[in-house]
Protein backbone atom coordinates (compact mmCIF):
# COMPACT_ATOMS: atom_id res chain seq x y z
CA UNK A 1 208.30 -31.48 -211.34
CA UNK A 2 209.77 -34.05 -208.71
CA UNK A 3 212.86 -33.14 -206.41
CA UNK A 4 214.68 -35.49 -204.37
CA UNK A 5 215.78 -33.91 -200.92
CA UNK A 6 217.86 -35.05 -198.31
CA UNK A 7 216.16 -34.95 -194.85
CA UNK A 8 217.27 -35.83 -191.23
CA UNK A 9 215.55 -38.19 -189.09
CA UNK A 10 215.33 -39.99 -185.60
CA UNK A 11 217.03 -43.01 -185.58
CA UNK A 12 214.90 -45.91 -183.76
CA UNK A 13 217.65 -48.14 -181.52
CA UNK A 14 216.32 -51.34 -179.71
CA UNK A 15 217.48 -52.38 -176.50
CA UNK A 16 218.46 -55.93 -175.60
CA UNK A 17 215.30 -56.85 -174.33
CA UNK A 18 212.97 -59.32 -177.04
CA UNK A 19 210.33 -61.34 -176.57
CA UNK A 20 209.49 -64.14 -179.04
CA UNK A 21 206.72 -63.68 -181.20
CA UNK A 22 205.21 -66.85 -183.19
CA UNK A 23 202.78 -66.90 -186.02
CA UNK A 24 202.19 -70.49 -187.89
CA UNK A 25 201.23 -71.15 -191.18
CA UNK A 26 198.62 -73.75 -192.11
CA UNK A 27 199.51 -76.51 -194.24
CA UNK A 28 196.37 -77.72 -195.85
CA UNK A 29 196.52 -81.95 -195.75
CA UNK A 30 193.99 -82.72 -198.32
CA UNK A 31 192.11 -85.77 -197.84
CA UNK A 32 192.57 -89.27 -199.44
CA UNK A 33 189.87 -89.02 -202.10
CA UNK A 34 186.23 -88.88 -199.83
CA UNK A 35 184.76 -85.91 -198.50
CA UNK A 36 186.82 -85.16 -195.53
CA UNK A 37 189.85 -85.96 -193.22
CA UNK A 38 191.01 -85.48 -189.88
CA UNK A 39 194.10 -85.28 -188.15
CA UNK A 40 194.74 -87.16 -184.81
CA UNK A 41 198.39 -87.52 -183.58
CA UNK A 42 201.85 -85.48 -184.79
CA UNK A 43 205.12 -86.27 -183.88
CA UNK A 44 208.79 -84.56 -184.06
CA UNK A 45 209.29 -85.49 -188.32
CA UNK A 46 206.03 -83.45 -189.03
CA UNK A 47 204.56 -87.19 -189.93
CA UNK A 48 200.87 -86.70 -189.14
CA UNK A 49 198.00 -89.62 -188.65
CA UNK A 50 194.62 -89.55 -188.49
CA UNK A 51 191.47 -90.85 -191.06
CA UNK A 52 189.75 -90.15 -193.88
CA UNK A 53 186.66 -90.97 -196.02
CA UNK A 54 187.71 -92.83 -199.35
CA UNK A 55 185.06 -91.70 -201.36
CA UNK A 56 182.15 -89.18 -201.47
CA UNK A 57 179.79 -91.89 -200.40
CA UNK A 58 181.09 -92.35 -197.38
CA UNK A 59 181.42 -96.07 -197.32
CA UNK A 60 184.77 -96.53 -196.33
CA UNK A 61 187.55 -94.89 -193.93
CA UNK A 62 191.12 -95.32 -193.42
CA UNK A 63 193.87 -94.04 -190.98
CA UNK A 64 196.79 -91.99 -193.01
CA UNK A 65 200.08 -91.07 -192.21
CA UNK A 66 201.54 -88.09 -193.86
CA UNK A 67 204.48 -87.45 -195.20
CA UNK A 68 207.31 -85.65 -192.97
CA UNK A 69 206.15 -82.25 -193.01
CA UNK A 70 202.91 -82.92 -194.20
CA UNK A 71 203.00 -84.29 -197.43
CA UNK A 72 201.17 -86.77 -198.74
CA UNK A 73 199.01 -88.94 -197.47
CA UNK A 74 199.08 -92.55 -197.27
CA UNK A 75 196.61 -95.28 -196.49
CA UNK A 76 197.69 -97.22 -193.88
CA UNK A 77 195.56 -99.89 -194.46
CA UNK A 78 193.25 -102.27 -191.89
CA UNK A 79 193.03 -105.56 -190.10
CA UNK A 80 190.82 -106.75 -192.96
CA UNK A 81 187.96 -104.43 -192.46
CA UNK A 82 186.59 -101.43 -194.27
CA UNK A 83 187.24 -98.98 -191.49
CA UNK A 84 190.65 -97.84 -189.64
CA UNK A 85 190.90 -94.96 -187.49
CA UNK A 86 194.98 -93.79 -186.70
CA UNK A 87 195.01 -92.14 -183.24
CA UNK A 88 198.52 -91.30 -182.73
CA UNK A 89 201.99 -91.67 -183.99
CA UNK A 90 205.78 -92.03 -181.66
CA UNK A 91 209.22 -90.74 -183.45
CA UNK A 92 209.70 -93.95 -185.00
CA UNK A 93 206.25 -93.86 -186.93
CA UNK A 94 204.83 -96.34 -185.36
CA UNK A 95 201.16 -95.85 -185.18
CA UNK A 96 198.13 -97.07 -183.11
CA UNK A 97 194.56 -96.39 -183.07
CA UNK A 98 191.64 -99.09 -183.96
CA UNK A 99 190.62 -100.88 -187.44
CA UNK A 100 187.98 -103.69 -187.91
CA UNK A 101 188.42 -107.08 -189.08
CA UNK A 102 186.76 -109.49 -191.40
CA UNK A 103 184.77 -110.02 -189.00
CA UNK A 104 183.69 -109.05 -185.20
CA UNK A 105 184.38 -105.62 -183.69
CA UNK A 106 186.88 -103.47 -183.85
CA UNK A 107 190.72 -103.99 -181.97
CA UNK A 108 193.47 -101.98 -181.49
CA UNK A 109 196.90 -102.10 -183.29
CA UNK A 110 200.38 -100.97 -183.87
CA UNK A 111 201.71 -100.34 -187.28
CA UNK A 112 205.91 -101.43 -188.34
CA UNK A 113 207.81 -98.20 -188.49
CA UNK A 114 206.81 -95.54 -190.46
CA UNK A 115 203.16 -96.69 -191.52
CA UNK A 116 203.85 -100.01 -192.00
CA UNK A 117 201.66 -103.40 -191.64
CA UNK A 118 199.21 -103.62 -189.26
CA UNK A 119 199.29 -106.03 -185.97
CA UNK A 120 196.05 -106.94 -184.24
CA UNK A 121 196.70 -106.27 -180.76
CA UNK A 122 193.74 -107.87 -179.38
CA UNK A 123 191.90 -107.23 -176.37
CA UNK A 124 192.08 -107.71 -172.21
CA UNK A 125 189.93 -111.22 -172.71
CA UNK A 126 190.12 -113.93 -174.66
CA UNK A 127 185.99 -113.22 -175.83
CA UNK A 128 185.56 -112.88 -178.97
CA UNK A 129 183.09 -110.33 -178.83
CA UNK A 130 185.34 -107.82 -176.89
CA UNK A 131 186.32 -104.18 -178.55
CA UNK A 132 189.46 -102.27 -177.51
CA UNK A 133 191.19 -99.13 -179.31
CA UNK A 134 194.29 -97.33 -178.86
CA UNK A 135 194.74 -93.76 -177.83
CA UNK A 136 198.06 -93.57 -177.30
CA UNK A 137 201.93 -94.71 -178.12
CA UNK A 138 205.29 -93.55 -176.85
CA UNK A 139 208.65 -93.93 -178.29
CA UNK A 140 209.19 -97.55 -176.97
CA UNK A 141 205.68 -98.62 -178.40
CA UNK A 142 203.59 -98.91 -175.45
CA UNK A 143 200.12 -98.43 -176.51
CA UNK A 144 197.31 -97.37 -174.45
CA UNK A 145 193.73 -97.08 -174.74
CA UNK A 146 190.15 -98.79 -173.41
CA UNK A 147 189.18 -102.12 -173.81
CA UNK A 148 185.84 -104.36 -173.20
CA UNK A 149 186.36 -107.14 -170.51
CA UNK A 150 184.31 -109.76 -171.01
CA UNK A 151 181.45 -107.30 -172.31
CA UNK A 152 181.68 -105.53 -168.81
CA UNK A 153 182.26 -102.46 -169.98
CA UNK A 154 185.97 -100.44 -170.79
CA UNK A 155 188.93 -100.79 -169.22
CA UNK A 156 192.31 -98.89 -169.23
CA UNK A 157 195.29 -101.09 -170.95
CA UNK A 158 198.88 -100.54 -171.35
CA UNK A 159 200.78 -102.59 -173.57
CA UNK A 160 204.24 -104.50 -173.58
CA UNK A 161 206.80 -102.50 -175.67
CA UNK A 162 206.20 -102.62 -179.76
CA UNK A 163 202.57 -103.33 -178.78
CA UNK A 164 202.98 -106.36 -177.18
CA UNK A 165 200.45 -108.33 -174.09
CA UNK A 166 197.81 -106.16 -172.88
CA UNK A 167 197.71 -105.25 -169.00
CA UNK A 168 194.75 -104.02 -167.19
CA UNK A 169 195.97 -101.30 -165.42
CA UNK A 170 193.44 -101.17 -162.67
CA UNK A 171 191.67 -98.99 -160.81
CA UNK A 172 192.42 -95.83 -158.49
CA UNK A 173 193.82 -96.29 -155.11
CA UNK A 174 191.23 -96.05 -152.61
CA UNK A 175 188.33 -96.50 -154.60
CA UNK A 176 185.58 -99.41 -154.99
CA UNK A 177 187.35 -100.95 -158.16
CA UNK A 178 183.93 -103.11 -158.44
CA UNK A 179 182.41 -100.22 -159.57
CA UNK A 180 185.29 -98.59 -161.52
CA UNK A 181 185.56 -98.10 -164.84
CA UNK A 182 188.69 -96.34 -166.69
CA UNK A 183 189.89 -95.52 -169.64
CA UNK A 184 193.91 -94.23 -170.64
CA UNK A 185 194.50 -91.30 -172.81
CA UNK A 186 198.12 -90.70 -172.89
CA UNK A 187 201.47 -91.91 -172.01
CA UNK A 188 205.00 -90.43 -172.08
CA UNK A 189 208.40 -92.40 -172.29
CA UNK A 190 208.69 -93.44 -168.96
CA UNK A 191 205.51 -94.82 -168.94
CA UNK A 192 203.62 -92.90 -167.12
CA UNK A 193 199.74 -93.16 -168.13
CA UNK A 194 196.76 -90.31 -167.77
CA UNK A 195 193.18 -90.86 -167.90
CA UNK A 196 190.19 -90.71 -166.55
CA UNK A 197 188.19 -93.22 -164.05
CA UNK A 198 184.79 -93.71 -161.65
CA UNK A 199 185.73 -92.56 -158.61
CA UNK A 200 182.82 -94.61 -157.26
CA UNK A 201 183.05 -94.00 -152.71
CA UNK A 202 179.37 -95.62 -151.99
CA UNK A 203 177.59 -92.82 -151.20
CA UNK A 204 177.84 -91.67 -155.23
CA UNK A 205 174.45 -91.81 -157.26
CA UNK A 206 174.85 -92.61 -160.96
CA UNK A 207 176.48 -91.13 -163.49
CA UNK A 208 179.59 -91.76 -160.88
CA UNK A 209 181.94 -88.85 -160.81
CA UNK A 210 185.01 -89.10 -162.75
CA UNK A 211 188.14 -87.90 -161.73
CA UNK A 212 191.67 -88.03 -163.86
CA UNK A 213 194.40 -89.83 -162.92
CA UNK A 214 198.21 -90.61 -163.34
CA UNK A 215 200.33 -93.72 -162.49
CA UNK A 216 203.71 -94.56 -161.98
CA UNK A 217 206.50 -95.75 -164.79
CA UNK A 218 205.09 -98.67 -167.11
CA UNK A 219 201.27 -97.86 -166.19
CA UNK A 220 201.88 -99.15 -162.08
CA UNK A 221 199.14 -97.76 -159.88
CA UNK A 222 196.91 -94.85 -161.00
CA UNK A 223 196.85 -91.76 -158.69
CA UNK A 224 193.91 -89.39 -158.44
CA UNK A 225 194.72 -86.20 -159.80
CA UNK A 226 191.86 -84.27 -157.84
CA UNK A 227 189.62 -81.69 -159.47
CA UNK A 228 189.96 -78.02 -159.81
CA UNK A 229 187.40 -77.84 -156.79
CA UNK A 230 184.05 -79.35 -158.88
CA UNK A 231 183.03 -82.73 -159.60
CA UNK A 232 184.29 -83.82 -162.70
CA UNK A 233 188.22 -83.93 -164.32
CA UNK A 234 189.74 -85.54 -167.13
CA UNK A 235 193.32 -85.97 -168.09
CA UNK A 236 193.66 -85.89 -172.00
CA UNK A 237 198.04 -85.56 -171.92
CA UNK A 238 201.04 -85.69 -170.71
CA UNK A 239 204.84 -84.73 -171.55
CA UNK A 240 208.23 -86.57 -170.40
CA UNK A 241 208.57 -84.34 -167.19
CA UNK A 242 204.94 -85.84 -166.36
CA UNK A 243 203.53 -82.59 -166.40
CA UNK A 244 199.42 -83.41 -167.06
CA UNK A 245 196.93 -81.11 -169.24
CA UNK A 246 193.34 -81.74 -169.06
CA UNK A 247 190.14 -79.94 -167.87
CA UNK A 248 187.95 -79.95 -165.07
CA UNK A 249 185.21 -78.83 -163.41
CA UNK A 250 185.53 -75.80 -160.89
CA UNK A 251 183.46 -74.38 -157.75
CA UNK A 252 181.28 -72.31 -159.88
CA UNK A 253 180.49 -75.53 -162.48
CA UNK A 254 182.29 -74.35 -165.25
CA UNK A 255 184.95 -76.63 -166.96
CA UNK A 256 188.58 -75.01 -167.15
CA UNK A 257 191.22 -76.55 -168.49
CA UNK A 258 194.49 -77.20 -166.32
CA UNK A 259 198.44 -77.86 -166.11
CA UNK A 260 199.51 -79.96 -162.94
CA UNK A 261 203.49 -79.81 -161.98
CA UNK A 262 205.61 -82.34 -162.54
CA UNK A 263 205.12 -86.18 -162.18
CA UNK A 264 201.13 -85.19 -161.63
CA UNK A 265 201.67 -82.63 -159.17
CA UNK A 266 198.94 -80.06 -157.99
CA UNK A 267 196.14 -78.90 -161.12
CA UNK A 268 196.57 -75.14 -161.73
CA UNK A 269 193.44 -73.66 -163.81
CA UNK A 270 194.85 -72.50 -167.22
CA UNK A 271 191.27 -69.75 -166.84
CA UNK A 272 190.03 -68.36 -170.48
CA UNK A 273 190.26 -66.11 -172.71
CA UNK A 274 187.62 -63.99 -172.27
CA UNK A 275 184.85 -66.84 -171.84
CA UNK A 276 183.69 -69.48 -168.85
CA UNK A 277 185.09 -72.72 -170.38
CA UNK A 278 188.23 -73.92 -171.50
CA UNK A 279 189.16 -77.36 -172.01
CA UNK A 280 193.28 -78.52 -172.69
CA UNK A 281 193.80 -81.22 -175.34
CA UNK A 282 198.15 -81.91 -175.80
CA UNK A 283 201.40 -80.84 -174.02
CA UNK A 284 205.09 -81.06 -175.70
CA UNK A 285 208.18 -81.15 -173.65
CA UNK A 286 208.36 -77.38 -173.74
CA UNK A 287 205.80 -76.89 -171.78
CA UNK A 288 203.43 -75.88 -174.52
CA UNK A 289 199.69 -76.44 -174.53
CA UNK A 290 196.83 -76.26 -176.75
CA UNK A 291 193.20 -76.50 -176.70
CA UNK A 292 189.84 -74.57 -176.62
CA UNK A 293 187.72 -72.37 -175.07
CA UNK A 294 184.37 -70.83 -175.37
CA UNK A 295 183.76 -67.18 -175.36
CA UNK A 296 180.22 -67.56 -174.43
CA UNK A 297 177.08 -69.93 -174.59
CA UNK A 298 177.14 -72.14 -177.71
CA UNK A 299 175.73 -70.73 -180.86
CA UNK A 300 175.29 -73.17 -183.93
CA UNK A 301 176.45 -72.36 -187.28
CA UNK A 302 175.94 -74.27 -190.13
CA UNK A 303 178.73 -74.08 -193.12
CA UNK A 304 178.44 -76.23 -196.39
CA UNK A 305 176.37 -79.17 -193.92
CA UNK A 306 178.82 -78.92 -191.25
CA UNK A 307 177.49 -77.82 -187.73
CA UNK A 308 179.76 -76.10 -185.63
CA UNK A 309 179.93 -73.16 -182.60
CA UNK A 310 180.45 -69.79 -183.65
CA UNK A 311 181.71 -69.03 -179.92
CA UNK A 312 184.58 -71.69 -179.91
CA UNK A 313 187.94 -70.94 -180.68
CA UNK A 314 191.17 -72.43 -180.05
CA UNK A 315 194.93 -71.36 -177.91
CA UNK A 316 198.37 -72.40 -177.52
CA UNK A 317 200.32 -71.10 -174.48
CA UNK A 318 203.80 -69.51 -174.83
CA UNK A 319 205.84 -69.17 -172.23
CA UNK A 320 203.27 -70.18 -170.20
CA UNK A 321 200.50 -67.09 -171.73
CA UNK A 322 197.41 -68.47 -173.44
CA UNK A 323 197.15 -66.90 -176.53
CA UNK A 324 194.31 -66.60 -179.26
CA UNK A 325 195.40 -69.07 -181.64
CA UNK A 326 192.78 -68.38 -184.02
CA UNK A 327 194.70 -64.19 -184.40
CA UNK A 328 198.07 -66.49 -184.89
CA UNK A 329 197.42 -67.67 -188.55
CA UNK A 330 196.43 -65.96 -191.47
CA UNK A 331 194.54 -68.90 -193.07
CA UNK A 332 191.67 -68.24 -190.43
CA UNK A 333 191.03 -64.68 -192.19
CA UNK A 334 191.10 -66.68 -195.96
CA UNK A 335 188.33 -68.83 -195.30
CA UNK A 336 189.63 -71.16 -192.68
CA UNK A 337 187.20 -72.19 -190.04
CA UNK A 338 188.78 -74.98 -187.08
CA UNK A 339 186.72 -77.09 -185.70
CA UNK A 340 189.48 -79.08 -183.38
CA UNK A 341 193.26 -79.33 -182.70
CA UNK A 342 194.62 -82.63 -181.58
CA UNK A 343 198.16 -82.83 -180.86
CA UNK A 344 201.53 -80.54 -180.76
CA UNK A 345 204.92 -81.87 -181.03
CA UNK A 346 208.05 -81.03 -179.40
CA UNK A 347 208.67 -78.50 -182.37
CA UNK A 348 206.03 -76.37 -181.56
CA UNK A 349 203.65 -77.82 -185.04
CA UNK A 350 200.13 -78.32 -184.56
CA UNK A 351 197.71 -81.02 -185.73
CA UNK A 352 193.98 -80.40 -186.33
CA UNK A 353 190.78 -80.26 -188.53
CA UNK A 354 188.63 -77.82 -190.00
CA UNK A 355 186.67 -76.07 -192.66
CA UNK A 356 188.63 -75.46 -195.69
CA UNK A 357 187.75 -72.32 -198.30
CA UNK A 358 186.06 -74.50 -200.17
CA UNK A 359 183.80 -75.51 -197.29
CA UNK A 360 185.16 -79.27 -197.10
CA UNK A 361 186.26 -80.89 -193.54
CA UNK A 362 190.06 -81.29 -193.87
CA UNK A 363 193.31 -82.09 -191.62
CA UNK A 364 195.91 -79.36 -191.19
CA UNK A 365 198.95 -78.72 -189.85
CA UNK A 366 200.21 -75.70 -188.13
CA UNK A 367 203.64 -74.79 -188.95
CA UNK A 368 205.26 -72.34 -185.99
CA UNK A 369 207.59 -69.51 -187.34
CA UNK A 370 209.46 -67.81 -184.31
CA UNK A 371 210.41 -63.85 -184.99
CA UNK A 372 211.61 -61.87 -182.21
CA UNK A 373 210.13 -58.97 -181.54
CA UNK A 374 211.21 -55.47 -179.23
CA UNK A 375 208.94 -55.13 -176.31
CA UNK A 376 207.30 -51.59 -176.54
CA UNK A 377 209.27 -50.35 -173.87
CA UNK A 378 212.81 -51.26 -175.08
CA UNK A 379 212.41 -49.54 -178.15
CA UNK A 380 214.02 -45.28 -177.97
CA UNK A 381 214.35 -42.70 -180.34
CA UNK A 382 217.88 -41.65 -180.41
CA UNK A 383 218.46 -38.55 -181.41
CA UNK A 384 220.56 -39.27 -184.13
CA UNK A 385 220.83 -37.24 -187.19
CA UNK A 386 220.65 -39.80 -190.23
CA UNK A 387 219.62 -39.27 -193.77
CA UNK A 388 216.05 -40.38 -195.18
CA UNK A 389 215.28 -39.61 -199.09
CA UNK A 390 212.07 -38.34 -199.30
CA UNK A 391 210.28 -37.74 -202.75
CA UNK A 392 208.44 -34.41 -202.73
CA UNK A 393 206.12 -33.28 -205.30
CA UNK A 394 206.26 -29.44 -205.96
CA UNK A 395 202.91 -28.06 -207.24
């Protein structure tokens, strides 16, 4: 027999105090008919970019842009070649990254708004023989990225706005710029560029140490950004407040990523979680980072032909806390395994690639939810007498 009784319980009150707790689904991207994709750039629609093998053969690959919100994707086409690589993508959907012609090697370009036609934006010389490829675009279309010079090797570029004339942007101040070579990762919407360049002093042996850098609105001179107290440190973003992410060797020879302060200010060492390295990849305007980190030497897995480290895993900071991202999403415990996260926009979404269920390579993005959530020690038991049904089974 069952009896329904009427008991009194302690009624849980939360104080004012929250903090914000975000989780993100994955939004599988698929790939555009070949045997895996990869997602490069993201911006504030949810359009993503990146490439993808056409076929199962291999024998052809082409940058995509996504649908807002991660939809569909959509062959972008090339500058007459078979292969195109998108790299990045500004709020008006332009795009940049590199694509082959008929002939010759591969040049950058910029796309029309949302995905549209192609423009070959050439290189820094007039030779023929010359490569360049673009890394980066802001909202006015300046495009940066590395070019050939004359077949002397790459040099940083920053472009007119809506991808027009190239501009070498130089070399660091008080350096040997004969023996410089740089190349631009980033830029935000006042221009300012990151990187990475030779930091060649005369007394160097090679390979010369490299050393990241920052410059002034519209690409003008490049500062040296320092190190975290090692050799080595690279500069892979930057957000409108010119706050720089990157990594960098450290006294001890490990690699840690860092955050500088505004407009390139002093490099403070994001650490680990857990591990020696750690290397930053993006920043939004938030303030929000992501990248990887190693929780100990590298040990090689092998998944459906795919080689990757079983000791590598990925973060995002909030509110300036690195956090585990692979515990944030529940596609990692259904088969999911990342193998690299690209970009975050100023929504808090995430682009990336990884190991689907099915064991294929495939682009993703990370969709944030926000719930707020009572700190442990705001929440009391109140001594409240309220009524809680409780079923009872009498033997």
């Amino acid at each position: 027999m069952i009896n329904s009784a009427w008991m009194l319980a302690p009624l849980m009150v939360l104080a004012s105090n929250s903090m914000a707790m975000t989780s993100y689904n994955l939004i599988s991207l698929g790939t555009m008919g070949g045997f895996s994709s990869y997602a490069m750039g993201i911006n504030d629609s949810g359009q993503v970019v990146g490439y993808s093998y056409l076929d199962e053969h291999g024998n052809q690959i082409r940058g995509f842009i996504s649908n807002p919100g991660g939809g569909q994707l959509n062959d972008i086409g090339s500058l007459g070649g078979t292969t195109t690589l998108a790299t990045d993508i500004n709020n008006l959907g332009q795009i940049t990254g590199l694509s082959y012609g008929q002939t010759g090697p591969y040049h950058s370009f910029i796309s029309d708004p949302n995905g549209g036609s192609l423009h070959d934006m050439g290189t820094l010389s007039s030779s023929p023989n010359d490569y360049s490829w673009g890394s980066a675009i802001n909202d006015l279309g300046q495009v940066v990225g590395l070019s050939d010079l004359n077949s002397s090797g790459g040099y940083a570029f920053i472009s007119e706005p809506n991808g027009g004339s190239l501009s070498n942007l130089g070399s660091l101040e008080n350096y040997n710029a004969g023996f410089q070579l740089t190349q631009a990762t980033d830029i935000n919407n006042l221009g300012q560029v990151v990187g990475l360049a030779t930091t060649y002093t005369g007394g160097d042996f090679y390979p010369f140490p490299l050393h990241a850098f920052i410059s002034g609105p519209n690409g003008v001179v490049l500062h040296d950004l320092g190190t975290l107290g090692g050799r080595d440190s690279y500069a892979t973003g930057i957000n409108d407040s010119g706050q720089v992410v990157g990594y960098s060797s450290t006294v001890n020879n490990t690699s840690h990523a860092f955050i500088s302060d505004p407009n390139g200010g002093a490099l403070h060492d994001l650490g680990t979680l857990g591990g020696e390295s750690s290397n930053a990849t993006a920043i939004n305007n938030l303030g929000q980072v992501i990248g990887s980190y190693n929780l100990g030497p590298s040990v090689s897995a092998i998944r459906n032909g795919v080689t990757y480290d079983l000791n590598q895993r990925f973060f995002v900071t909030q509110e300036d806390v690195m956090l585990d991202l692979n515990t944030l999403v529940a596609a990692v415990n259904l088969g999911w395994t990342f193998l690299g996260l690209s970009d975050i926009n100023n929504k808090g979404q995430i682009s990336g690639w990884g190991i689907n269920p099915l064991g294929t390579v495939e682009a993703f993005m990370l969709n944030p939810e926000v719930s707020s959530v009572p700190e442990p020690e705001t929440i009391l038991l109140v001594g409240l007498m309220v009524p809680s049904l409780v079923r009872m089974r009498k033997r």
